[in-house]
C-alpha atoms as a PDB file:
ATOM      1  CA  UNK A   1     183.031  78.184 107.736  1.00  0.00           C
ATOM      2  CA  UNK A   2     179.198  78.373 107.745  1.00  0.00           C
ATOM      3  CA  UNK A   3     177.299  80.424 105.277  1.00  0.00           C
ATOM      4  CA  UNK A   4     176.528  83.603 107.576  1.00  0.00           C
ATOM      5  CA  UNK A   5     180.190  83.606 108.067  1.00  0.00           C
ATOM      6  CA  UNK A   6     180.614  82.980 104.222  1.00  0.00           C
ATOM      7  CA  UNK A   7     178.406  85.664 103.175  1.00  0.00           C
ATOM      8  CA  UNK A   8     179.962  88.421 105.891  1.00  0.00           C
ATOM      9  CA  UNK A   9     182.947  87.528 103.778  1.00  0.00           C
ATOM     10  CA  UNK A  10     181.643  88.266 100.338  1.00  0.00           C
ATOM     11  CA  UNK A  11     179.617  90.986 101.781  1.00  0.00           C
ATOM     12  CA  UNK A  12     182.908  92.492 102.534  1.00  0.00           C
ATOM     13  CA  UNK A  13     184.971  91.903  99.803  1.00  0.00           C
ATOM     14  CA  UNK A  14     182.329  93.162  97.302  1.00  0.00           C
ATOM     15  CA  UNK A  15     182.169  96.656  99.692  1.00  0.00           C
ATOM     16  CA  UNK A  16     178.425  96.309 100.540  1.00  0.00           C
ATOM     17  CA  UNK A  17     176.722  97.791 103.130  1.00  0.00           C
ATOM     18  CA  UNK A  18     174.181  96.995 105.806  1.00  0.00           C
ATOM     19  CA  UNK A  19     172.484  99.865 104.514  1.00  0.00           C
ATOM     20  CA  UNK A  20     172.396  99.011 100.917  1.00  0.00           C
ATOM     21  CA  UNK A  21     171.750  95.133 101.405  1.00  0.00           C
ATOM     22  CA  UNK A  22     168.255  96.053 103.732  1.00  0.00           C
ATOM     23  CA  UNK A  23     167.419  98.907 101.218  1.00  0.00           C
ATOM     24  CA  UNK A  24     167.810  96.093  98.484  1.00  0.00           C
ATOM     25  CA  UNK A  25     165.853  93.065 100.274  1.00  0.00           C
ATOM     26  CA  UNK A  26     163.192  95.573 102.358  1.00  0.00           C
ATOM     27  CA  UNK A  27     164.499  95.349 106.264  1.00  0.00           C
ATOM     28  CA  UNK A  28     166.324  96.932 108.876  1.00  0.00           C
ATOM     29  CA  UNK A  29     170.255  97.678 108.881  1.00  0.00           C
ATOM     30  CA  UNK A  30     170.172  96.568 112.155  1.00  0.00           C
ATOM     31  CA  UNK A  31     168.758  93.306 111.219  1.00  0.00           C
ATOM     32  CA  UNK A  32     171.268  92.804 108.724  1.00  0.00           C
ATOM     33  CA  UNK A  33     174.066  93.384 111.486  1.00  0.00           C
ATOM     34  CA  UNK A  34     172.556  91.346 113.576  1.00  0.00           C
ATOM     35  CA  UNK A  35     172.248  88.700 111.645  1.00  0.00           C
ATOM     36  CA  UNK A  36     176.014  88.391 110.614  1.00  0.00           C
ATOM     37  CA  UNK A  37     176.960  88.845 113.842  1.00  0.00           C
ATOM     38  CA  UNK A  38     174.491  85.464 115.026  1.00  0.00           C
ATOM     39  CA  UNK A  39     172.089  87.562 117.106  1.00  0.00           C
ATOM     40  CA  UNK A  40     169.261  86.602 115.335  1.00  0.00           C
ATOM     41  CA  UNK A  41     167.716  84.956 112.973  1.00  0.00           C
ATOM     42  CA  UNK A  42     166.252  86.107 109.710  1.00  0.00           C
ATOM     43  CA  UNK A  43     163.447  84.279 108.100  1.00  0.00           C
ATOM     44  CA  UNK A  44     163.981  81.550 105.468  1.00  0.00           C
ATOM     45  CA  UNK A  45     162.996  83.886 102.496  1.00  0.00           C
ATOM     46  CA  UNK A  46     164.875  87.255 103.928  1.00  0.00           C
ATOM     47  CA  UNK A  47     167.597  85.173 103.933  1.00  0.00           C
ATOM     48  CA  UNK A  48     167.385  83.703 100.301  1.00  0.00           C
ATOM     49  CA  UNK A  49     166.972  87.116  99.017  1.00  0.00           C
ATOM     50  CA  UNK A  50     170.151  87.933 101.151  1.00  0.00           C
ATOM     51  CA  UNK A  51     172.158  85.735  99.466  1.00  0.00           C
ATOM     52  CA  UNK A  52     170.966  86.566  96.230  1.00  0.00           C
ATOM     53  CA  UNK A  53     171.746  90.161  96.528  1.00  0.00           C
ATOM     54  CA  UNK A  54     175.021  89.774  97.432  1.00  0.00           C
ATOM     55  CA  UNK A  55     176.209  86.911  94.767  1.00  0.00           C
ATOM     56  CA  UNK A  56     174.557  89.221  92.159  1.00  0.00           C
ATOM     57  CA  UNK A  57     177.031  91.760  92.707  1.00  0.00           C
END
């Protein structure tokens, strides 16, 4: 397991939302989704605070 698909999984389990997670780290839903889905990339730092946000709750 990789750490997009480890994070989809927490992301889940912890009931977040595209919407909250962008609202929380200042991007697009869709860029969220399209990131978990390996559609795109997000930059280095969107993707620290990504990770962040999510083990924090």
């Amino acid at each position: 397991m990789n750490d997009r698909e480890e994070y989809w999984l927490k992301r889940r389990r912890k009931k977040l939302t595209h919407k909250e997670i962008a609202k929380a780290i200042s991007c697009s839903q869709s860029l969220i989704s399209r990131y978990e889905t390996g559609d795109c990339e997000m930059g280095k730092e969107k993707v620290e605070q990504y990770k962040k946000y999510i083990d924090s709750m």
